[in-house]
PDB file of N, CA and C in Angstrom:
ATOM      1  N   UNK A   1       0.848  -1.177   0.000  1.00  0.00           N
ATOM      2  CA  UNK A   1       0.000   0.000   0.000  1.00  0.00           C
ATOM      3  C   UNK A   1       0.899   1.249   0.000  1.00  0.00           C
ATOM      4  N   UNK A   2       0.360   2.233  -0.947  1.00  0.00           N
ATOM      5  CA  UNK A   2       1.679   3.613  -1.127  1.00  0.00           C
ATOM      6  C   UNK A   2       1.467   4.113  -0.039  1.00  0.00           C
ATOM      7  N   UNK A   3       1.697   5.450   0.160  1.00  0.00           N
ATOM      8  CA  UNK A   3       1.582   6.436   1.194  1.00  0.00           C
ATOM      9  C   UNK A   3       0.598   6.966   1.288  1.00  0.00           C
ATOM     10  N   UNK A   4       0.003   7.341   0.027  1.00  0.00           N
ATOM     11  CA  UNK A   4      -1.119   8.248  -0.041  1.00  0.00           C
ATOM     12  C   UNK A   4      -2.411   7.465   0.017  1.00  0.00           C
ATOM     13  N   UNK A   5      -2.376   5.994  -0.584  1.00  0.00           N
ATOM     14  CA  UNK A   5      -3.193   5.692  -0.354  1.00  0.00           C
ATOM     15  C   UNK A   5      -4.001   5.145   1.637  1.00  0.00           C
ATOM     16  N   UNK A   6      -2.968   4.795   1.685  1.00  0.00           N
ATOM     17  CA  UNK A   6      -2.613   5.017   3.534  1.00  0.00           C
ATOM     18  C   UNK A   6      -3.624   6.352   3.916  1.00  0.00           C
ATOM     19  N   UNK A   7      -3.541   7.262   3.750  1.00  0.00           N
ATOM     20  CA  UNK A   7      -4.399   8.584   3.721  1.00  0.00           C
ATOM     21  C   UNK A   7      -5.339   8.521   3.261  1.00  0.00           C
ATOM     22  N   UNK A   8      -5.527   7.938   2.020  1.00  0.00           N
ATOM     23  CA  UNK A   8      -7.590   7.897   1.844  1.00  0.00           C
ATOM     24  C   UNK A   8      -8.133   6.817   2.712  1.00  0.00           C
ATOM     25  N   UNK A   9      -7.407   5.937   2.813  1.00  0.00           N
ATOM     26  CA  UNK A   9      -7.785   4.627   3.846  1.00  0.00           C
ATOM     27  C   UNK A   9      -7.908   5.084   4.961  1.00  0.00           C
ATOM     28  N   UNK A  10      -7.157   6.247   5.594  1.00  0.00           N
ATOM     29  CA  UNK A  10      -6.982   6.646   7.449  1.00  0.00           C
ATOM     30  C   UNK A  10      -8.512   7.526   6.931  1.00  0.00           C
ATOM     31  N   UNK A  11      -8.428   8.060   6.277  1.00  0.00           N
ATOM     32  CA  UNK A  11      -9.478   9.040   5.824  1.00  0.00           C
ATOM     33  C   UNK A  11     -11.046   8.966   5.899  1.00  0.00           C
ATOM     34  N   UNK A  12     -11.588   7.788   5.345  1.00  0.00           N
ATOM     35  CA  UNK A  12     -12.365   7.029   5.358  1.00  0.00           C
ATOM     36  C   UNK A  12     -12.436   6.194   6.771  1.00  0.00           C
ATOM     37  N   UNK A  13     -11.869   6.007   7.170  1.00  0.00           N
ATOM     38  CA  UNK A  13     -11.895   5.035   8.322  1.00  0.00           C
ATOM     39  C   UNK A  13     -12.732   6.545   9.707  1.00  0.00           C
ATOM     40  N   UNK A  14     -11.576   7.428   9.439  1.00  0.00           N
ATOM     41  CA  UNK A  14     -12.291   8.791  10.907  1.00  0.00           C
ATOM     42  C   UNK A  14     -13.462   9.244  10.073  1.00  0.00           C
ATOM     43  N   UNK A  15     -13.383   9.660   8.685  1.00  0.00           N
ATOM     44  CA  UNK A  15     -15.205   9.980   8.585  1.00  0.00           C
ATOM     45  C   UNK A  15     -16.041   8.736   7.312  1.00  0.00           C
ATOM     46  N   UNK A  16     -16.342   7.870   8.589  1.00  0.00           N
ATOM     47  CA  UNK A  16     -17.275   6.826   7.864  1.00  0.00           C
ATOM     48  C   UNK A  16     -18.332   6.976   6.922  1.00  0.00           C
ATOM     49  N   UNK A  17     -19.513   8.504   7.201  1.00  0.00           N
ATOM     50  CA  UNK A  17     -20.242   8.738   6.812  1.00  0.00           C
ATOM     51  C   UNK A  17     -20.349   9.637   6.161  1.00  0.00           C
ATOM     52  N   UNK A  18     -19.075  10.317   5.087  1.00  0.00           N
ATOM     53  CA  UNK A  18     -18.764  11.489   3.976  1.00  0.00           C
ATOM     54  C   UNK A  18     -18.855  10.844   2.691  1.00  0.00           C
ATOM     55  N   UNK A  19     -19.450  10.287   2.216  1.00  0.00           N
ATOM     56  CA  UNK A  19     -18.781   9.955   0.169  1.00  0.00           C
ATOM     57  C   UNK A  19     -18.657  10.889  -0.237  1.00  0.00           C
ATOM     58  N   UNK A  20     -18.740  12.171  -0.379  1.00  0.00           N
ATOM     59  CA  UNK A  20     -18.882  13.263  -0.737  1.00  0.00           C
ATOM     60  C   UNK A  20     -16.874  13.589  -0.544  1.00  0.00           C
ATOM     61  N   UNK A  21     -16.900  13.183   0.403  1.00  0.00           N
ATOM     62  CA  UNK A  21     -15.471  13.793   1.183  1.00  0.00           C
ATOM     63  C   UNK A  21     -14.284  12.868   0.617  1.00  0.00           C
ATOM     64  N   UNK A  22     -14.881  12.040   1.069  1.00  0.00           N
ATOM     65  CA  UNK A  22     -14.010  10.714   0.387  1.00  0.00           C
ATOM     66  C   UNK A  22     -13.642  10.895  -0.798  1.00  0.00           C
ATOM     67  N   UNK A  23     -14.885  11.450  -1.753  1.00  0.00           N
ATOM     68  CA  UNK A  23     -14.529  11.402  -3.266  1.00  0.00           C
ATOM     69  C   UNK A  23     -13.369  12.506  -3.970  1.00  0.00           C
ATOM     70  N   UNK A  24     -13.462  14.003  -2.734  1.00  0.00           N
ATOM     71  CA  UNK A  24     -12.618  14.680  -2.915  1.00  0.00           C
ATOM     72  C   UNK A  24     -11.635  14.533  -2.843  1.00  0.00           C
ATOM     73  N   UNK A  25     -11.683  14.152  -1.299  1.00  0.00           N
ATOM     74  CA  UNK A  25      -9.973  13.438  -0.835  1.00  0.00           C
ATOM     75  C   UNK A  25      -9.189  12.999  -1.754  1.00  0.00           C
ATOM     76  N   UNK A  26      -9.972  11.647  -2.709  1.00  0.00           N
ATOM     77  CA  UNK A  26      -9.093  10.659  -3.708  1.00  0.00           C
ATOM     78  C   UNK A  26      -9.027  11.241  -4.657  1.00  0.00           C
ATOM     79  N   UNK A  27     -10.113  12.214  -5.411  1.00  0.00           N
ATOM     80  CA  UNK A  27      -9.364  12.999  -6.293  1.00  0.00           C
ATOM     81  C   UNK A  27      -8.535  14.025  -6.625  1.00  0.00           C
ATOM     82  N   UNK A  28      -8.145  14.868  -5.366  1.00  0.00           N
ATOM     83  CA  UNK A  28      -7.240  15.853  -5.161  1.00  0.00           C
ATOM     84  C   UNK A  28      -5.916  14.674  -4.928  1.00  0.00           C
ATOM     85  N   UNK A  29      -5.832  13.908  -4.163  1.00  0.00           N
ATOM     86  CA  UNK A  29      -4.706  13.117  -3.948  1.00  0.00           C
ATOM     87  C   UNK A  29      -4.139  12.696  -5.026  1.00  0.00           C
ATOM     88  N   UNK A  30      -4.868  12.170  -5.506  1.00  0.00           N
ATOM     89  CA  UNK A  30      -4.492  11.299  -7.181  1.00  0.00           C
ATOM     90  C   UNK A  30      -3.989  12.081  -8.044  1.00  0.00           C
ATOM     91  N   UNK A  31      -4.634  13.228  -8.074  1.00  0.00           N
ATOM     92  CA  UNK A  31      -4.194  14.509  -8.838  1.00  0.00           C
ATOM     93  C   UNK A  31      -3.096  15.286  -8.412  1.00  0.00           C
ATOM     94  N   UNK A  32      -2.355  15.164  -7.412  1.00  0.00           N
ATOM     95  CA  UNK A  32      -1.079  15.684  -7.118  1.00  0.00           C
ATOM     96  C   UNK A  32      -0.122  14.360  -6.406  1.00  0.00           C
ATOM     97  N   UNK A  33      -0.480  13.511  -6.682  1.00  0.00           N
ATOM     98  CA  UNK A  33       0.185  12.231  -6.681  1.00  0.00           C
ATOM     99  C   UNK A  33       1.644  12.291  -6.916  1.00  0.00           C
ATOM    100  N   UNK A  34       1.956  12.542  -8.249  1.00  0.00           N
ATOM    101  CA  UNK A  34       3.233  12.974  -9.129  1.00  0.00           C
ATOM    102  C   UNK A  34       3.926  13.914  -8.470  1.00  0.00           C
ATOM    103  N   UNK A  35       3.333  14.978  -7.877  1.00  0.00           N
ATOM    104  CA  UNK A  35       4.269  15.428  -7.155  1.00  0.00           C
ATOM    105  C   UNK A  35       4.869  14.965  -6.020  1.00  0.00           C
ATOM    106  N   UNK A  36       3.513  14.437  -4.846  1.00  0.00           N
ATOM    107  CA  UNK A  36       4.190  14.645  -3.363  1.00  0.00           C
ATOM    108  C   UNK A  36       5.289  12.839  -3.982  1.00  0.00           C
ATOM    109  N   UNK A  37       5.229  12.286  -5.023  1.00  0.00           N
ATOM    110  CA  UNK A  37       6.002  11.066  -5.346  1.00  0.00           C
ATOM    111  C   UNK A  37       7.231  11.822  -5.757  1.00  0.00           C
ATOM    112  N   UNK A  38       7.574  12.889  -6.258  1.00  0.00           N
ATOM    113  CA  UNK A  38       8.636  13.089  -6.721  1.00  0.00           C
ATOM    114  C   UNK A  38       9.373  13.959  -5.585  1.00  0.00           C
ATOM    115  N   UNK A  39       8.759  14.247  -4.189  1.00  0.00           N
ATOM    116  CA  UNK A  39       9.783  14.766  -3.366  1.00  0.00           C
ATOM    117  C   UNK A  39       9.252  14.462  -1.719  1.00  0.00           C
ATOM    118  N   UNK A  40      10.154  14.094  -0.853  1.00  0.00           N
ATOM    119  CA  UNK A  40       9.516  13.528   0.284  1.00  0.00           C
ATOM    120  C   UNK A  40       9.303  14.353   1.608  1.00  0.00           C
ATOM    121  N   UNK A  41       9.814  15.561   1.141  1.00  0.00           N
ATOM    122  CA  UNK A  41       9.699  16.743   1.872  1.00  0.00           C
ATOM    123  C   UNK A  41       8.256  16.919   2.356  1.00  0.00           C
ATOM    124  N   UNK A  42       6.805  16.496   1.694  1.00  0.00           N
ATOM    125  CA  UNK A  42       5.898  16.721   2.204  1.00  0.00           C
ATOM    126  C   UNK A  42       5.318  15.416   3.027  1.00  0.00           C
ATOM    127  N   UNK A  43       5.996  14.232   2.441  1.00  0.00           N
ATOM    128  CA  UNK A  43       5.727  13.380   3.725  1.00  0.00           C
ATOM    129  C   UNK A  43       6.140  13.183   4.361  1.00  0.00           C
ATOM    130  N   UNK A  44       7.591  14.001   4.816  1.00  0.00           N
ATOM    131  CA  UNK A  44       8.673  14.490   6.313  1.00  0.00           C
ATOM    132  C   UNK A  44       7.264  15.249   7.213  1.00  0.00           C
ATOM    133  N   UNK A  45       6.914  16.041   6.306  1.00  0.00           N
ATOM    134  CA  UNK A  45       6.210  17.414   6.902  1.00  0.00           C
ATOM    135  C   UNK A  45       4.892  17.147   7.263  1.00  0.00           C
ATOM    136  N   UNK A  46       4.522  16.047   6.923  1.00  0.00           N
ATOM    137  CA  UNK A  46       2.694  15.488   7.309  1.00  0.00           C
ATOM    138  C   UNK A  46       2.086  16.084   6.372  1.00  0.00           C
ATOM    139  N   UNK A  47       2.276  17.177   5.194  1.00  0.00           N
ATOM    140  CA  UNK A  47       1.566  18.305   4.804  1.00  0.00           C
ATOM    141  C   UNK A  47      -0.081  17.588   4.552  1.00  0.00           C
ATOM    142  N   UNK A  48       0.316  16.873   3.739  1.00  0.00           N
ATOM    143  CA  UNK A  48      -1.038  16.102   3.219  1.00  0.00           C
ATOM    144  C   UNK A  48      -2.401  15.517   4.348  1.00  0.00           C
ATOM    145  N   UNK A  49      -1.358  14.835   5.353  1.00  0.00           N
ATOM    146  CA  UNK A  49      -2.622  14.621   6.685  1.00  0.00           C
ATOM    147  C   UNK A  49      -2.962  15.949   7.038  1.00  0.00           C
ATOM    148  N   UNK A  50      -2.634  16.756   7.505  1.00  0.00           N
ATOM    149  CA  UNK A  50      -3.008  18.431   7.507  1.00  0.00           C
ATOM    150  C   UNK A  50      -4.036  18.472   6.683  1.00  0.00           C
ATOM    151  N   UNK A  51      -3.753  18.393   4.971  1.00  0.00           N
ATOM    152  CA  UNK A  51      -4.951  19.048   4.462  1.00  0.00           C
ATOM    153  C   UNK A  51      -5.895  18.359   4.633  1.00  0.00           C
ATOM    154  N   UNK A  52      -6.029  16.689   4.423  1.00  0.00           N
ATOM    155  CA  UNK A  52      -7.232  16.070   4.123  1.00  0.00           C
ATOM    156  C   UNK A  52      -7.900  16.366   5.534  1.00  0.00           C
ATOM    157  N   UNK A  53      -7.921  16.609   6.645  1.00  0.00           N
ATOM    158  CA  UNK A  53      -8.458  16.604   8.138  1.00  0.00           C
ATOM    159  C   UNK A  53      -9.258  17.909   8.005  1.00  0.00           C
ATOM    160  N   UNK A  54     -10.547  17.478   8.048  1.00  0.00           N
ATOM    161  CA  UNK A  54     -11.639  18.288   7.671  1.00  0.00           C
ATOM    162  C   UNK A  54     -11.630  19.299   9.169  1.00  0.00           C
ATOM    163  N   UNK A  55     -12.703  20.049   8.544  1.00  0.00           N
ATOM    164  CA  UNK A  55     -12.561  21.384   9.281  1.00  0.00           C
ATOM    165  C   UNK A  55     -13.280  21.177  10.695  1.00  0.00           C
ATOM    166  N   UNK A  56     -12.723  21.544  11.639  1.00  0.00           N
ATOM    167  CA  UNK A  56     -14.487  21.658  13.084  1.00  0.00           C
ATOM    168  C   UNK A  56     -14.899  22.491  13.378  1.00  0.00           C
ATOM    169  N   UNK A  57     -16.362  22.644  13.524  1.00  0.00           N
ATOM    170  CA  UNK A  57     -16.464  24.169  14.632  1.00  0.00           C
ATOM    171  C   UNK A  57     -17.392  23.426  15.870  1.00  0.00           C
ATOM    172  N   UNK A  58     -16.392  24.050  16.774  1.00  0.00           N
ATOM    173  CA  UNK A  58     -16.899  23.877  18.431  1.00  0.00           C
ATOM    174  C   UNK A  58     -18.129  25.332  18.258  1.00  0.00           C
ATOM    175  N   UNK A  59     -19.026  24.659  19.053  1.00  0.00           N
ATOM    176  CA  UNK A  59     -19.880  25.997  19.422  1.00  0.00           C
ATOM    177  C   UNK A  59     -20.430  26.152  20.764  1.00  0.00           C
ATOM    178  N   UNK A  60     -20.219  27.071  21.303  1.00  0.00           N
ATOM    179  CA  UNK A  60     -20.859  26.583  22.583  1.00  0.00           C
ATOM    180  C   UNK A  60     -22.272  27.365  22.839  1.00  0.00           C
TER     181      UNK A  60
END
């Protein structure tokens, strides 16, 4: 299993109930694939778990 795919898999697993999210996730990933493969600087850096980790709002 690559790296990235590791990330749509962790992805899917914390939000069970997004297809919507999911579908983005794998196609933004896939689509810059070529890059984060051609330098490892962003999977030193986590950059990618960063982005895919959807947004929260606490409200009180």
């Amino acid at each position: 299993m690559t790296y990235l795919q590791e990330i749509i898999d962790e992805t899917k697993l914390k939000n069970p109930n997004e297809p919507e999210y999911h579908q983005a996730v794998e196609e933004i990933i896939t689509s810059i694939e070529p890059v984060i493969a051609s330098n490892d600087k962003y999977k030193n850096a986590k950059i990618i778990e960063r982005i895919v980790e959807p947004e929260r709002q606490i409200i009180f």
